[in-house]
Protein backbone atom coordinates (compact mmCIF):
# COMPACT_ATOMS: atom_id res chain seq x y z
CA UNK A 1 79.54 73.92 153.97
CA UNK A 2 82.97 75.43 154.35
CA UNK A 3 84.21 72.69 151.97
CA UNK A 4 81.84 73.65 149.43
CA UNK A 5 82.75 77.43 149.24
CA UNK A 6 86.64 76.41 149.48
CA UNK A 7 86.22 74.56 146.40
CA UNK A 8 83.52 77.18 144.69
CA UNK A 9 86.03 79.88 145.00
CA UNK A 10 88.65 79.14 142.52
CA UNK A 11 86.05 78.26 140.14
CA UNK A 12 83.86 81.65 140.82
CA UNK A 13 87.76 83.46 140.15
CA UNK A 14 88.30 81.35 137.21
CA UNK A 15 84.81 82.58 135.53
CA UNK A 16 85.37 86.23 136.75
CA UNK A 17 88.86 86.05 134.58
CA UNK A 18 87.60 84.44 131.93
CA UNK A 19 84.94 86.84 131.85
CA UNK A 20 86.70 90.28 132.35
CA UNK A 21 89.63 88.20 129.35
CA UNK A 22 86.53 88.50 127.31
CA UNK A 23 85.24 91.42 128.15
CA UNK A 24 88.54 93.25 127.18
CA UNK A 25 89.05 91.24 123.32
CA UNK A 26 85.00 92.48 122.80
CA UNK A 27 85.85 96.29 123.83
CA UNK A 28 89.25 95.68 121.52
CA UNK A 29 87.32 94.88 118.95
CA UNK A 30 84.87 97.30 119.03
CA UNK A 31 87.68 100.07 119.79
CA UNK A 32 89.23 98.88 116.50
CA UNK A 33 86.35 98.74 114.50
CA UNK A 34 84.75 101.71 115.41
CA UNK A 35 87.98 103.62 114.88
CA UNK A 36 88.63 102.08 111.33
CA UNK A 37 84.46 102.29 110.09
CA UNK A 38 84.78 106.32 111.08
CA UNK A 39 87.59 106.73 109.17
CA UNK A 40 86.55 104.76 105.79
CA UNK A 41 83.31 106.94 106.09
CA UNK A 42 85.26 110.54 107.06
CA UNK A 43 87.95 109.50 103.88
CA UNK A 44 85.49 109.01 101.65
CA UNK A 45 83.42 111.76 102.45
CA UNK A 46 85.56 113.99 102.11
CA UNK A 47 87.06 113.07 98.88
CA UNK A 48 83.58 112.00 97.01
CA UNK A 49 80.98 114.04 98.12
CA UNK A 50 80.87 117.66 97.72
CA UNK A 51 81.41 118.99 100.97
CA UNK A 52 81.74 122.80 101.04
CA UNK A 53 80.14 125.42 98.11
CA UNK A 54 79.23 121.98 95.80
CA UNK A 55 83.60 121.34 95.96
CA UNK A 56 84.93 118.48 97.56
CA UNK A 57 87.54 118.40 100.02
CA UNK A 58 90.39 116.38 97.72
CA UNK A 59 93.64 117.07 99.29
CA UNK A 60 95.18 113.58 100.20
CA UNK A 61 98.40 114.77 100.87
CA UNK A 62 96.95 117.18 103.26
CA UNK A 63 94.88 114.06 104.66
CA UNK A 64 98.16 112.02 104.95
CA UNK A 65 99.96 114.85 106.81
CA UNK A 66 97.33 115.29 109.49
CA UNK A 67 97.48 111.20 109.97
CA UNK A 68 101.13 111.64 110.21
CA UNK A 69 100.94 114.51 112.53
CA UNK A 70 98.64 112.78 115.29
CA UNK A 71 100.58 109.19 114.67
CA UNK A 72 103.41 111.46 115.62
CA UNK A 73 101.88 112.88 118.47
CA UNK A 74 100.20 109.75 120.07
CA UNK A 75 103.51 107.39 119.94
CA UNK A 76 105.05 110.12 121.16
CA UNK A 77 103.06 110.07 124.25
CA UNK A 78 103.31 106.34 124.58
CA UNK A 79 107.08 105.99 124.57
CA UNK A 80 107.11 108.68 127.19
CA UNK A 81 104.63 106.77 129.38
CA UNK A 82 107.01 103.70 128.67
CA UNK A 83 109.96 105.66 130.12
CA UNK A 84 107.70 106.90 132.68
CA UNK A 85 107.06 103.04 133.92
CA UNK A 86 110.67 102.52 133.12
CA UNK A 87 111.69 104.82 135.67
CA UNK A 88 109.21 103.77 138.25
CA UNK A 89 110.65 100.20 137.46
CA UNK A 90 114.59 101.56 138.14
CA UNK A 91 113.33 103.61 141.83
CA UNK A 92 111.64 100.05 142.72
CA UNK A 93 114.09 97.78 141.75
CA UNK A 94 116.57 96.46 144.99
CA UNK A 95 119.15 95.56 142.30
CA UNK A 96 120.67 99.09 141.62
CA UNK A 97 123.50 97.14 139.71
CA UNK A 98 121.43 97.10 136.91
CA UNK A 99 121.23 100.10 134.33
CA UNK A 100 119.03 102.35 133.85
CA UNK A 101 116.10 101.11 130.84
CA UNK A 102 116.00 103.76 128.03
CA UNK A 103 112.49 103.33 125.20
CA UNK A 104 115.28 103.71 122.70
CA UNK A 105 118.05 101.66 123.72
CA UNK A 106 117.16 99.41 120.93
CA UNK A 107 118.29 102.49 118.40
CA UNK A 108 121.25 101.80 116.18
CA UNK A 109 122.72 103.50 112.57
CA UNK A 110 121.35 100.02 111.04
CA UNK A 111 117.53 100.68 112.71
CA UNK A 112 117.45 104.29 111.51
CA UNK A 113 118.52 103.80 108.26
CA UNK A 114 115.88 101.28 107.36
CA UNK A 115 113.27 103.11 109.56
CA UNK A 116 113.99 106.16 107.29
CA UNK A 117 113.38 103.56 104.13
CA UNK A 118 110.11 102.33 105.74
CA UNK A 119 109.05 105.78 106.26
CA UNK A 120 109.25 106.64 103.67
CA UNK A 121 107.82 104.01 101.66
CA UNK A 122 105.05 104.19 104.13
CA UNK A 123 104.08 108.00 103.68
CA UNK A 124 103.98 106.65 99.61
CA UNK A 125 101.55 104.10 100.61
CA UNK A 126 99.19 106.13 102.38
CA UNK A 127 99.17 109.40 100.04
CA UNK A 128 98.93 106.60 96.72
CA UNK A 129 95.95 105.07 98.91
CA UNK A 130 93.97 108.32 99.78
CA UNK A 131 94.55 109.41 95.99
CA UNK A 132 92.84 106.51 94.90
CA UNK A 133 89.99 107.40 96.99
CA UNK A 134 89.34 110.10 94.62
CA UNK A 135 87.97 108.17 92.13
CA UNK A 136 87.55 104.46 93.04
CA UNK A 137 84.76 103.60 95.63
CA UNK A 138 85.92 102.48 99.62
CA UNK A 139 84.54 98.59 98.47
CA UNK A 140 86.82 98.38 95.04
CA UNK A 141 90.36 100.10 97.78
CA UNK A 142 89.37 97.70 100.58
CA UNK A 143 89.15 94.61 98.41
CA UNK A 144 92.57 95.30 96.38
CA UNK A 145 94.28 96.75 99.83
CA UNK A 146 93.24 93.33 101.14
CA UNK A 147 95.73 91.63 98.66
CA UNK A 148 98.91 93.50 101.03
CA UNK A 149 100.29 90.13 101.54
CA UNK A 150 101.15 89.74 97.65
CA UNK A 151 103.60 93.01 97.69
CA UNK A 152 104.90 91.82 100.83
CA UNK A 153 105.49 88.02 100.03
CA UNK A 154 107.48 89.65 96.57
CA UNK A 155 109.06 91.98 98.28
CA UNK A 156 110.24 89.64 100.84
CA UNK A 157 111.53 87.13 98.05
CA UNK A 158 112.98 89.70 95.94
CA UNK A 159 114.78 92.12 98.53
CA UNK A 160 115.52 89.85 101.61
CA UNK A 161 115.57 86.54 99.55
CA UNK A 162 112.54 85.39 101.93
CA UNK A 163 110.91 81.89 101.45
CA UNK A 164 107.14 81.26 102.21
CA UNK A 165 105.13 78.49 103.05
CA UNK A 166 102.79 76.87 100.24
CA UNK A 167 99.69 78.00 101.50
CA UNK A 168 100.47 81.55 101.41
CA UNK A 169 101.25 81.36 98.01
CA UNK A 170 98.02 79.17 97.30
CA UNK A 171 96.52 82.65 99.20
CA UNK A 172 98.35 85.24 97.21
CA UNK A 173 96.71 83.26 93.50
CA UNK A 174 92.97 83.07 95.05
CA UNK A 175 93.13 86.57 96.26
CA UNK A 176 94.62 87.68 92.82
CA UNK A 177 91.49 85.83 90.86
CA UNK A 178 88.83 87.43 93.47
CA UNK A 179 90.49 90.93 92.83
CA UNK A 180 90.36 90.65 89.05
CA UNK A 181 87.12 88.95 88.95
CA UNK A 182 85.86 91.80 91.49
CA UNK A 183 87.09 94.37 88.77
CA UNK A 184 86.21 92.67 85.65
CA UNK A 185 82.40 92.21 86.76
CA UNK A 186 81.82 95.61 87.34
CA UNK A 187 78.64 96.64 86.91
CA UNK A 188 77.69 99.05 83.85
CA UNK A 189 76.25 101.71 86.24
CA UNK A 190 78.43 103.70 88.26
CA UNK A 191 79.18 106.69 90.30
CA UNK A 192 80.61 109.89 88.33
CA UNK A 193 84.73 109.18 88.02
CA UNK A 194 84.12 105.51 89.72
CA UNK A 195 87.03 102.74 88.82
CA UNK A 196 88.93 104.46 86.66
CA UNK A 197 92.46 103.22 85.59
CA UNK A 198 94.13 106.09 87.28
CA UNK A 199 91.91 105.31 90.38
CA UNK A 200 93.13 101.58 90.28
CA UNK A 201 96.38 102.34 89.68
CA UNK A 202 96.89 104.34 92.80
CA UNK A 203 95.40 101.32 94.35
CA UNK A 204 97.89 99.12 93.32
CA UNK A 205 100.86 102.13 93.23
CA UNK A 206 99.79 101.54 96.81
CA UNK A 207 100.19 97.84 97.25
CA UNK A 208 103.61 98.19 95.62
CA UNK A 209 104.89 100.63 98.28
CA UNK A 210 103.42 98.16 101.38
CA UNK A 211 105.44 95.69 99.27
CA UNK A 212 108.57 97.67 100.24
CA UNK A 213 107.63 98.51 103.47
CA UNK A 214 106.53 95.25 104.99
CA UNK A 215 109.73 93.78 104.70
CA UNK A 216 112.07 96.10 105.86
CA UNK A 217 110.04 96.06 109.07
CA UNK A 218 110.57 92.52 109.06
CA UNK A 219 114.46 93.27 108.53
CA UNK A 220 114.14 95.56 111.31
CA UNK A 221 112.29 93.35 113.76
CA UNK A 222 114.71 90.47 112.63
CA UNK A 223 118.07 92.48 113.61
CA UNK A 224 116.16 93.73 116.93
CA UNK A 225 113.62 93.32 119.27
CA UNK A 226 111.57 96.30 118.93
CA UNK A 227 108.72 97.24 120.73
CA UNK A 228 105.68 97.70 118.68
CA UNK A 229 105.71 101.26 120.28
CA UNK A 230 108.88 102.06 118.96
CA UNK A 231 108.12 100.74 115.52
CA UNK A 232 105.30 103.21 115.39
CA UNK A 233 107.19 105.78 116.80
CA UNK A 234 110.29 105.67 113.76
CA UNK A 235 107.80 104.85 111.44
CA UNK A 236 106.35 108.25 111.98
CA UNK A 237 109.05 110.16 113.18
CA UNK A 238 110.46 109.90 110.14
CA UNK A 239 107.66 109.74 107.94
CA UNK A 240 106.13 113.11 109.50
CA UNK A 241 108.79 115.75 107.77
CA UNK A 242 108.44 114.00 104.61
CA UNK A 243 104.21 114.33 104.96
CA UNK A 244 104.62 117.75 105.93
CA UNK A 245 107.07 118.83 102.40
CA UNK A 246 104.70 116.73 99.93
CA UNK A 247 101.93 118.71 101.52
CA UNK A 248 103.94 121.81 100.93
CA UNK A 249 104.93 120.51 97.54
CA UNK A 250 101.87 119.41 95.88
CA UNK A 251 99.15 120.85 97.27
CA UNK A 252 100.25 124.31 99.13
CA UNK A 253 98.37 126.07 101.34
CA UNK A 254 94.87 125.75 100.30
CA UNK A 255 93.96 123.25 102.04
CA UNK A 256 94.32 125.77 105.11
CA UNK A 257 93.04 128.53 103.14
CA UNK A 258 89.75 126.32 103.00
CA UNK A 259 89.97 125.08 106.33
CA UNK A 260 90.09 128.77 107.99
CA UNK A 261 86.71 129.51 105.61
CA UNK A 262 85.26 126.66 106.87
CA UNK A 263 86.21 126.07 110.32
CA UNK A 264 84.04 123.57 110.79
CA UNK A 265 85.69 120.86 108.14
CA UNK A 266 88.59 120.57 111.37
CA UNK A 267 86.24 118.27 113.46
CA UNK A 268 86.12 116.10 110.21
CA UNK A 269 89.88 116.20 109.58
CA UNK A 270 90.32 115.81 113.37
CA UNK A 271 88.35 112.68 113.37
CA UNK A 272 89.66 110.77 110.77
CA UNK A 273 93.52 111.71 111.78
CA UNK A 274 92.43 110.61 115.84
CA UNK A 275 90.74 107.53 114.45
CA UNK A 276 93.33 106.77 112.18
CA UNK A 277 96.12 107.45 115.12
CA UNK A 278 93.96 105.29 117.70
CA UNK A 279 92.60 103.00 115.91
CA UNK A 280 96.42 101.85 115.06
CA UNK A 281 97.42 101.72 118.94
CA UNK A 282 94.87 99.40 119.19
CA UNK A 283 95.47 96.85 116.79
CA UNK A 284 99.04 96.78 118.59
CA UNK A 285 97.66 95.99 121.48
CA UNK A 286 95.31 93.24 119.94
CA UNK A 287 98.56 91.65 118.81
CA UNK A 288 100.57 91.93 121.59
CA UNK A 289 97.84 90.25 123.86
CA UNK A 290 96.04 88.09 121.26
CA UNK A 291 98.73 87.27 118.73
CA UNK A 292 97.80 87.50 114.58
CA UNK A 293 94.75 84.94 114.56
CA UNK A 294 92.42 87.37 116.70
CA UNK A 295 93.97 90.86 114.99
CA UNK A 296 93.61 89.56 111.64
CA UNK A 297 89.77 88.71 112.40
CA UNK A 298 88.67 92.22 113.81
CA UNK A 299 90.69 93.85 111.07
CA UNK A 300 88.94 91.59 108.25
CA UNK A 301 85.63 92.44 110.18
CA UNK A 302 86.00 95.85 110.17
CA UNK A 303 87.15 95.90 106.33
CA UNK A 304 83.51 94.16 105.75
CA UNK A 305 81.64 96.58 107.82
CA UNK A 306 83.41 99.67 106.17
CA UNK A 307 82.84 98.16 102.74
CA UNK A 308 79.15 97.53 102.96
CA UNK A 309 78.51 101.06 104.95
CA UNK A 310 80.12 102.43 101.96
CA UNK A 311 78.32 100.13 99.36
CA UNK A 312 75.12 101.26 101.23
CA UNK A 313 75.21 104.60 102.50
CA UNK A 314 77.18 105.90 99.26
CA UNK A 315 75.15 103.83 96.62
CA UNK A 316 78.02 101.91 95.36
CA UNK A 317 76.41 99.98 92.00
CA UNK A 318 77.70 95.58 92.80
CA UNK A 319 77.11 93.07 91.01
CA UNK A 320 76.77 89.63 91.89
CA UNK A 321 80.01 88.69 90.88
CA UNK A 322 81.61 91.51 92.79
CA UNK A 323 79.70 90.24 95.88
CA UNK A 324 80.99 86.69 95.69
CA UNK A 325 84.78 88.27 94.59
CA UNK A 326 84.78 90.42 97.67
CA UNK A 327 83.21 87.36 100.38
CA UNK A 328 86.30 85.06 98.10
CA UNK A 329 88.97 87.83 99.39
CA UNK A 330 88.20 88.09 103.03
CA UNK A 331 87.62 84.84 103.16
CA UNK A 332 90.95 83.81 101.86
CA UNK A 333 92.44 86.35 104.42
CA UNK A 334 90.87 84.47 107.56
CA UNK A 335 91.86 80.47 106.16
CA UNK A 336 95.61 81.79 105.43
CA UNK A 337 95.59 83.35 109.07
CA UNK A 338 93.54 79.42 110.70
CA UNK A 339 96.09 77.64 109.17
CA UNK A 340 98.84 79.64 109.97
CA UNK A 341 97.99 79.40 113.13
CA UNK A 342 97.10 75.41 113.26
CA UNK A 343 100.49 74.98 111.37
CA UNK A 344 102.54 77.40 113.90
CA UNK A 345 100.87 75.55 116.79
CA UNK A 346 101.77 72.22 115.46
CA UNK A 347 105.55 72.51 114.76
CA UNK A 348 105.38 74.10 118.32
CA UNK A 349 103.93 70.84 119.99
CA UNK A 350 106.35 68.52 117.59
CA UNK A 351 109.20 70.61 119.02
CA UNK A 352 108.24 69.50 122.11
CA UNK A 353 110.09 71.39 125.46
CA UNK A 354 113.41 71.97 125.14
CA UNK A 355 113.42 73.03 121.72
């Protein structure tokens, strides 16, 4: 009898890890899909649907400032809790030899320079991308967003003289067919200002900005080491000032004029920034303890679930052709990340140890 339990009882503690392992991907990926749905559906609210006094709420600067503000505020909080443990580490340690850990001993000239590059580029992106909002449906952003890896692969070749394996560019021409098919085959129906050029061309003004910001964070990660946290943290530390003037700059202060007539348009604006803010902590955490494979599957997921909410709950007109473009895109997205993966895993085991 004692035998039996001896031998039971790694199993039973093998099962309970397994279990609470997948316990914690599922509540991941709910986290970052509830997050990311919110904030489609806040975004577009906002900017489509007349809101206040038959007006809508169109200030995507504004929009991209608050992101920028609560990004700030929650990496902020995050490297301090890192120094926090850092410190707890230092009173611990026996080996007082050793010096002190600092969250931004990784810091040079070289890293802030480029940081202040990729910020910038980065606030670009995001005001371009809630612009586009304005007139282009959350289905027709989603599906050309979804092509980021062409800007970046260009980019990459162009600025950093990068070379990529075959299949991503095999990805980067199905993904450009399902994009143009997904716009060509758009049906004659349509909501008032829906897909028009200037709409599309924010859309891709967009992708042209995560072409330059993509890889100088790869130039940046390449020189150094650098926490994810810390990424997030320049990223936004420099790209928060910037928000704030184009706010200033191009839209004044009526958003806040609006915002203290209507008080209650702040839990809106304060759910989409919190989402926005959380939603990106968590996908940081899906890749630190997952790796790409499982992140690139809850954020391809959630990029389905927002589009067809939106399709749905907004009455987005689709054709059949758009349907099939937009299942083409995703799919792409999830056999470029499988055989990454297979491929990675592969030159890995022909390595061998010691390698």
């Amino acid at each position: 009898m004692n035998i039996t339990v001896e031998e039971d009882k790694p199993k039973a503690d093998v099962r309970l890890a397994m279990l609470k392992e997948a316990g914690l991907a599922f509540l991941l990926f709910g986290l970052v899909c509830t997050c990311y749905i919110i904030y489609s559906y806040i975004q577009e609210m906002l900017m489509r649907i007349p809101v206040l006094d038959n007006k809508k709420f169109d200030y995507p600067v504004f929009l991209a400032f608050t992101c920028f503000a609560t990004n700030l505020v929650t990496t902020s909080v995050l490297m301090g809790a890192m120094q926090i443990k850092f410190n707890i580490d230092y009173k611990k340690s026996e080996d007082k030899q050793q010096p002190r850990r600092n969250v931004f001993e990784q810091m040079d000239w070289k890293i802030g320079m480029l940081g202040g590059l990729a910020a910038t580029s980065n606030v670009c992106s995001m005001v371009s991308s809630l612009t586009a909002i304005k007139y282009v449906g959350v289905p027709t952003q989603i599906v050309i967003k979804s092509a980021k890896m062409i800007p970046i692969l260009i980019g990459g070749f162009i600025i950093f003289k990068k070379r990529y394996p075959v299949y991503d560019y095999v990805a980067v021409i199905l993904i450009t067919l399902c994009i143009f098919a997904f716009n060509f085959f758009k049906p004659s129906a349509k909501m008032d200002g829906e897909d028009t050029p200037w709409g599309l061309f924010m859309c891709f003004f967009s992708l042209f900005w995560d072409g330059i910001t993509g890889p100088i964070e790869d130039k940046m990660l390449s020189l150094k080491d650098l926490h994810p946290y810390l990424l997030l943290f320049i990223l936004n530390f420099f790209g928060f000032p910037l928000a704030t003037v184009s706010a200033l700059v191009f839209e004044g202060f009526e958003p806040f004029q609006i915002l203290g007539k209507h008080p209650e348009l702040w839990l809106y604006i304060l759910l989409l920034s919190v989402t926005a803010s959380v939603g990106q902590v968590f996908i940081v955490i899906c890749l630190k303890l997952y790796g790409s494979l499982y992140t690139t599957l809850i954020t391809t997921i959630r990029k389905i679930a927002s589009s067809l909410i939106s399709i749905f709950t907004f009455k987005h007109p689709m054709s059949v052709m758009q349907w099939i473009s937009m299942s083409g895109t995703f799919a792409t997205l999830l056999a470029r990340q499988f055989i990454k993966y297979k491929m990675s895993t592969r030159n890995k085991k022909n390595a061998g140890p010691g390698h």
